[in-house]
Protein backbone atom coordinates (compact mmCIF):
# COMPACT_ATOMS: atom_id res chain seq x y z
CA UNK A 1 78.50 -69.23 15.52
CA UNK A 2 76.70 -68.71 18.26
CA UNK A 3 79.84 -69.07 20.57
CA UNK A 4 81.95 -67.43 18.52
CA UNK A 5 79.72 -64.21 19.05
CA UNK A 6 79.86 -64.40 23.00
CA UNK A 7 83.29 -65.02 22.97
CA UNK A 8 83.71 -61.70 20.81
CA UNK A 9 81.17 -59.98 22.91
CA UNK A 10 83.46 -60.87 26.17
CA UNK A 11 86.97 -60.01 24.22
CA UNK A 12 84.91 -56.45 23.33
CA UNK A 13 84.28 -55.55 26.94
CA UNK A 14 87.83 -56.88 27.96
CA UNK A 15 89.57 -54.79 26.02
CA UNK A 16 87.36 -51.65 26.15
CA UNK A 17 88.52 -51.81 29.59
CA UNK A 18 91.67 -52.25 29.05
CA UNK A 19 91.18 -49.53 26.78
CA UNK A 20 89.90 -47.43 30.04
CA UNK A 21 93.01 -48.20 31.38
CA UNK A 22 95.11 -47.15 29.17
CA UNK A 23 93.36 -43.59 28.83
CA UNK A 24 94.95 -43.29 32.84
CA UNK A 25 98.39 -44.45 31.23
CA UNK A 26 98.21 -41.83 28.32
CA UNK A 27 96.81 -38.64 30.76
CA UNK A 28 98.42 -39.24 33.75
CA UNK A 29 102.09 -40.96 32.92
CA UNK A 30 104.00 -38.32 30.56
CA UNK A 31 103.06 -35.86 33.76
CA UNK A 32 104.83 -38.51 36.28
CA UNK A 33 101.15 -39.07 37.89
CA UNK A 34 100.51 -42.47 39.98
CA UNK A 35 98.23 -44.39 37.44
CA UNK A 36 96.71 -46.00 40.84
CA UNK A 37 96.83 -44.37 43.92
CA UNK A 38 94.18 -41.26 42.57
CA UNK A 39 91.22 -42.20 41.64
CA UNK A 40 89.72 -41.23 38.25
CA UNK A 41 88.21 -37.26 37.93
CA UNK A 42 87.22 -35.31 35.41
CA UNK A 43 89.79 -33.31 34.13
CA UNK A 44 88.31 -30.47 33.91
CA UNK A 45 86.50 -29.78 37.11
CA UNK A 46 88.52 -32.23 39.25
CA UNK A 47 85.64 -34.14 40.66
CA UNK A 48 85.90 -37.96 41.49
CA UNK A 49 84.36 -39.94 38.50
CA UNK A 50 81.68 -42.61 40.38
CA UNK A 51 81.28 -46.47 38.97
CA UNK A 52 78.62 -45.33 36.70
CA UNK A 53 81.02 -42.61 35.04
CA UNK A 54 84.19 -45.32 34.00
CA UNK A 55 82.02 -47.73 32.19
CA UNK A 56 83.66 -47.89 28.81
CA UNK A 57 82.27 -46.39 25.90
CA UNK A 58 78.74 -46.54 27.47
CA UNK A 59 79.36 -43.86 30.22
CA UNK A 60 80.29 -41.79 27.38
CA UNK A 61 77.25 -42.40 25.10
CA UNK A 62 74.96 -41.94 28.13
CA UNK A 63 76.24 -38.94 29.59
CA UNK A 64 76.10 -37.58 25.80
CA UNK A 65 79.91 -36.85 26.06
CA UNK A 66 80.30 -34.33 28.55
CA UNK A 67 80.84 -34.62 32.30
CA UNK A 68 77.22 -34.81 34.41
CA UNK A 69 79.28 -32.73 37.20
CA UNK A 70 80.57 -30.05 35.38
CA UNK A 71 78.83 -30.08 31.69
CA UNK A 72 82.13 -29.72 30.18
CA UNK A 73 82.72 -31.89 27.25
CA UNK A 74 84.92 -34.80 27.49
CA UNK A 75 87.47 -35.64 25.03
CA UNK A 76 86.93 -38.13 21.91
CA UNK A 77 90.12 -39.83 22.83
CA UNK A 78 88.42 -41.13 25.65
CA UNK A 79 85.28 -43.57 24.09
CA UNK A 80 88.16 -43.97 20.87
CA UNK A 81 90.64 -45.74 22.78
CA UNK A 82 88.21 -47.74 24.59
CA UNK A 83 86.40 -49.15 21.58
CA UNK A 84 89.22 -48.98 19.44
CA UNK A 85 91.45 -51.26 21.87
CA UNK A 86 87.74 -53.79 22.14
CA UNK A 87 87.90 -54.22 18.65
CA UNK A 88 91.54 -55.30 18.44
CA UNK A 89 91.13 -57.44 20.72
CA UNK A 90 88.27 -59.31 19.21
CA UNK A 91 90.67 -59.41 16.06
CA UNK A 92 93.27 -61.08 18.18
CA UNK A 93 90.66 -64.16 19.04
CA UNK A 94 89.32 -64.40 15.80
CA UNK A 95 92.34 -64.12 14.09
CA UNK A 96 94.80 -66.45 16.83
CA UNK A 97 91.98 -68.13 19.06
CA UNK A 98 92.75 -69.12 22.63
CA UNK A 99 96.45 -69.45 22.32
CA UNK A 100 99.30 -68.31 24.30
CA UNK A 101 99.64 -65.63 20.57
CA UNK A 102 96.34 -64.44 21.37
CA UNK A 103 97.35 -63.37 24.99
CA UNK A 104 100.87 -62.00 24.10
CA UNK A 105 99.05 -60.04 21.49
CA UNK A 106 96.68 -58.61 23.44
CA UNK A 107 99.76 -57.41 25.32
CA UNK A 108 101.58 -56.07 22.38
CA UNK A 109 98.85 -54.57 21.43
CA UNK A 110 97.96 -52.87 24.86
CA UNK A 111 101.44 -51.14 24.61
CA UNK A 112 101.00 -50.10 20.54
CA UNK A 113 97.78 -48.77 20.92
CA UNK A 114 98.83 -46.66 24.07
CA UNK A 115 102.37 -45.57 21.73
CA UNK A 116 99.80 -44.31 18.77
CA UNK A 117 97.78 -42.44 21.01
CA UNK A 118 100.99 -40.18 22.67
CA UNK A 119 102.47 -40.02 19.02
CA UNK A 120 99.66 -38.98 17.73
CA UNK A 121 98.91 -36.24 19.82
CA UNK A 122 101.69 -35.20 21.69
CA UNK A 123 104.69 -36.75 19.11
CA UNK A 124 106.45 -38.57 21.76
CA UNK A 125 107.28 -42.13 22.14
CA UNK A 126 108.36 -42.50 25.71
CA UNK A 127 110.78 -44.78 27.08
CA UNK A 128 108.06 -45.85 30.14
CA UNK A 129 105.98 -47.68 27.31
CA UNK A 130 108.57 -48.85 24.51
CA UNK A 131 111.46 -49.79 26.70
CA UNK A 132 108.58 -52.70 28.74
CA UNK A 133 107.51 -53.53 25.28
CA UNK A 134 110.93 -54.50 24.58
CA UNK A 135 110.93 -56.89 27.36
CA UNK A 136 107.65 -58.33 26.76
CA UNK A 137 108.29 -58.49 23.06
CA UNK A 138 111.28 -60.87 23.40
CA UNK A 139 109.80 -62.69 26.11
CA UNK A 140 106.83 -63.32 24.40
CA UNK A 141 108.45 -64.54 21.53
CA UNK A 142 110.92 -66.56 23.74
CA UNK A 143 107.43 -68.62 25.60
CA UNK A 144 105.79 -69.11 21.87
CA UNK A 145 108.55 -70.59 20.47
CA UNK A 146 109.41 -73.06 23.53
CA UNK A 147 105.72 -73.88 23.35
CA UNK A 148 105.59 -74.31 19.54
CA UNK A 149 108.77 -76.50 19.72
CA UNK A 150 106.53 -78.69 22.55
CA UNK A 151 110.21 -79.65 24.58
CA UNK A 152 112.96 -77.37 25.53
CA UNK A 153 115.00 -76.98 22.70
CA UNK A 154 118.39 -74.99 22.80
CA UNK A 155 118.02 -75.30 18.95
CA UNK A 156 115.22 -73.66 18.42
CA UNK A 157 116.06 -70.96 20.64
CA UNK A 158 119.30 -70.50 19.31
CA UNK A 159 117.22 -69.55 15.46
CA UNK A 160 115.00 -67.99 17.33
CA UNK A 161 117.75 -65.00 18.94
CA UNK A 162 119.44 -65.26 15.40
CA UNK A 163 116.22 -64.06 14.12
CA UNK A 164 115.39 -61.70 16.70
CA UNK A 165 118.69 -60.29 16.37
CA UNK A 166 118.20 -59.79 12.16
CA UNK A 167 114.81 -57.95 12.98
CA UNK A 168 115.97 -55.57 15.63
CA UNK A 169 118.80 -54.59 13.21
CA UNK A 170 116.92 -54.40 10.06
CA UNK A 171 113.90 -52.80 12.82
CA UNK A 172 116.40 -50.07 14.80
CA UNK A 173 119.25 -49.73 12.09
CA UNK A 174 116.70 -48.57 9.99
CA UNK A 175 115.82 -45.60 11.68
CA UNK A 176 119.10 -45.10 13.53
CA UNK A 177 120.85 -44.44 10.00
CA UNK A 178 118.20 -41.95 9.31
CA UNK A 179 118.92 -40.70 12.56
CA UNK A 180 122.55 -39.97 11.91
CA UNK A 181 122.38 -38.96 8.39
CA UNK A 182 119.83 -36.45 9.29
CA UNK A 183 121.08 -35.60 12.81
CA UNK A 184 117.87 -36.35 14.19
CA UNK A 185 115.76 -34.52 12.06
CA UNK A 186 113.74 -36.76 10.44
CA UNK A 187 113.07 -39.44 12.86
CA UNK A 188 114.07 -39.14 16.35
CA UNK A 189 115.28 -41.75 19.29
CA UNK A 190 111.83 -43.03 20.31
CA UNK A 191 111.18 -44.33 16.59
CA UNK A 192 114.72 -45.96 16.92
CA UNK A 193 113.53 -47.83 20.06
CA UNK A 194 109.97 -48.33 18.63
CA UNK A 195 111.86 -50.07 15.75
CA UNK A 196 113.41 -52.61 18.14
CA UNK A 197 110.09 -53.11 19.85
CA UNK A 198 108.70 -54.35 16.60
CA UNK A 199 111.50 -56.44 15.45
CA UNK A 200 110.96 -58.83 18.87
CA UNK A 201 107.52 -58.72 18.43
CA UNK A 202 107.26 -59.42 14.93
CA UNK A 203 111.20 -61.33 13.85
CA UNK A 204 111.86 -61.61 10.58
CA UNK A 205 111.01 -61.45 7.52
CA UNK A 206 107.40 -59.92 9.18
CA UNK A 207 109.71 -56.39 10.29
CA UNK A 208 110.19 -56.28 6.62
CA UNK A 209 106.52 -56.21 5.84
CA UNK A 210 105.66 -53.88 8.79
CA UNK A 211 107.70 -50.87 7.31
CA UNK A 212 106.69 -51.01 4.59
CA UNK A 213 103.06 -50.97 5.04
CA UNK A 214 103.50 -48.05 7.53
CA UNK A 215 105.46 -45.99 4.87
CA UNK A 216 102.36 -47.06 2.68
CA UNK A 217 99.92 -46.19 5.25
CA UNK A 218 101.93 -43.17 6.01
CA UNK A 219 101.88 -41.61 2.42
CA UNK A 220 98.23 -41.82 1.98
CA UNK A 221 97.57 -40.50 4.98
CA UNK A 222 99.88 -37.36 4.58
CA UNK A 223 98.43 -36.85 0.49
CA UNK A 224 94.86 -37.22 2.22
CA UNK A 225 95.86 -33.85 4.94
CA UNK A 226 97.87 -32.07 1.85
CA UNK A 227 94.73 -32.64 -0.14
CA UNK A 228 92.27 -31.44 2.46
CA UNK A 229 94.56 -28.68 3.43
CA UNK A 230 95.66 -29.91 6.87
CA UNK A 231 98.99 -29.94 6.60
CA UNK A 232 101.62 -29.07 4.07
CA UNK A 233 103.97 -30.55 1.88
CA UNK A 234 107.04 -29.73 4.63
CA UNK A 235 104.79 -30.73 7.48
CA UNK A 236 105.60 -33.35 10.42
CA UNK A 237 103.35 -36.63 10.26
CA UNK A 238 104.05 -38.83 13.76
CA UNK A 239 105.37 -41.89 11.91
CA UNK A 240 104.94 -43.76 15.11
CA UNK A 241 101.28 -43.95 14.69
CA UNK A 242 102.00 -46.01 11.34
CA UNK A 243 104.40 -48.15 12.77
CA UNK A 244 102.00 -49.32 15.48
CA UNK A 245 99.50 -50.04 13.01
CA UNK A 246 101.88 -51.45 11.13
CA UNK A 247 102.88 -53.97 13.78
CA UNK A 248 99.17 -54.58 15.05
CA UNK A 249 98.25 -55.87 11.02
CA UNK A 250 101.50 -57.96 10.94
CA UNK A 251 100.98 -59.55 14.60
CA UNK A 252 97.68 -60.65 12.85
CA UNK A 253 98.31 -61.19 9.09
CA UNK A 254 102.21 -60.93 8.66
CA UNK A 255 102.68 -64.62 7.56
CA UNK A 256 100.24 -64.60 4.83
CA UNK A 257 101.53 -61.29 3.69
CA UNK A 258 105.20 -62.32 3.62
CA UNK A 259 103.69 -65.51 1.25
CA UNK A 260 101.27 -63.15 -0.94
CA UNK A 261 104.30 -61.09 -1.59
CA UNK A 262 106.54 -63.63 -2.44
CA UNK A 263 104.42 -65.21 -4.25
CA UNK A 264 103.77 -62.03 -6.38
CA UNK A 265 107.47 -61.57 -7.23
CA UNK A 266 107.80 -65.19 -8.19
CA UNK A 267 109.39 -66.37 -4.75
């Protein structure tokens, strides 16, 4: 137990950095900034954040959420992301343990987290972060299931682009014929591409599961702003953000959900 609670401790600071990092990606990418030749500043009064300032979530607490240069207040998103991506993380070693699906979710999740985050507040899913996760996505699952199949087996990697290749369609066809029948008014190209992301990430019958929590995730979350009066009945939600929660909960959990449901409808 003991061990277990280090290791989580370690995975927690891990990933709240990686977290930090991915705060650069979200502020400083859509603008077409280096993410590593300028160093971090505040963004308010431009002044070069020190050591002390970039430790995640604590610099945060301990400066009391604003910057000690300028007093202005720094952004939730900042101590959100951090923690947020430290807690997935831990998740993904509890969940997977040390295995080579522990580090390719950490990845996949690196890339989903930093997707919610521009959906959510800007309604964009750019092509710099889902076009990579495509990439990593299939390579990812290519590595698992060579290492799963313990030798080199054209077999198994033969099923494995036959399932691939359902997922993507059933993944992007799904939103690409809502695309077209609504000429791009209800879902746009990014959640076409964010569709195919998820399909090599997750193959099938896990893409299955993925949409439809998000649509379920996605419906109580718009009654819940209807209901307090944040948005309307006509409003935009950024389905994005469910999708990469979506994915995140079926990277984890999507076998036993697949069986639980299957199970429930007599499969």
């Amino acid at each position: 137990m003991l061990e277990i609670t280090l290791y989580s401790i370690l995975f927690f600071l891990f990933g709240s950095a990686i977290g930090s990092f991915l705060n650069v990606v979200i502020l400083r990418a859509p603008k077409r900034k280096s993410i590593v030749k300028n160093r971090s500043h505040c963004p308010k009064c431009k002044h070069n954040l020190s050591i002390l300032d970039l430790i995640p979530v604590w610099s945060f607490l301990f400066l009391r959420g604003q910057c000690q240069y300028c007093k202005k207040k720094i952004s939730w998103q900042y101590p959100l992301v951090e923690a947020i991506t430290g807690i997935v993380f831990v998740l993904g070693f509890l969940v997977l343990g040390f295995s080579l699906e522990s580090l390719f979710f950490a990845i996949y999740a690196s890339f989903l987290i930093a997707i919610f985050v521009l959906d959510y507040t800007k309604y964009i899913i750019p092509d710099f972060l889902s076009v990579p996760a495509m990439f990593i996505g299939l390579l990812g699952s290519i590595i698992i299931t060579i290492s799963d199949s313990k030798i080199f087996s054209i077999s198994a990697l033969t099923g494995l682009f036959v399932n691939l290749g359902i997922a993507v369609l059933i993944g992007g066809g799904f939103f690409l014929v809502q695309f077209l029948i609504s000429r791009g008014r209800w879902v746009g190209g990014g959640d076409i591409r964010l569709g195919v992301v998820m399909g090599l990430m997750l193959g099938f019958p896990n893409i299955i599961a993925a949409l439809g929590i998000a649509y379920v995730i996605g419906a109580f979350w718009g009654i819940g702003l209807i209901v307090l009066k944040r948005k309307t009945i006509k409003g935009v939600l950024p389905f994005g953000t469910f999708l990469t929660i979506s994915t995140i909960i079926c990277l984890l959990w999507g076998n036993e959900i697949v069986k639980a449901y299957l199970g429930f409808i007599g499969f």
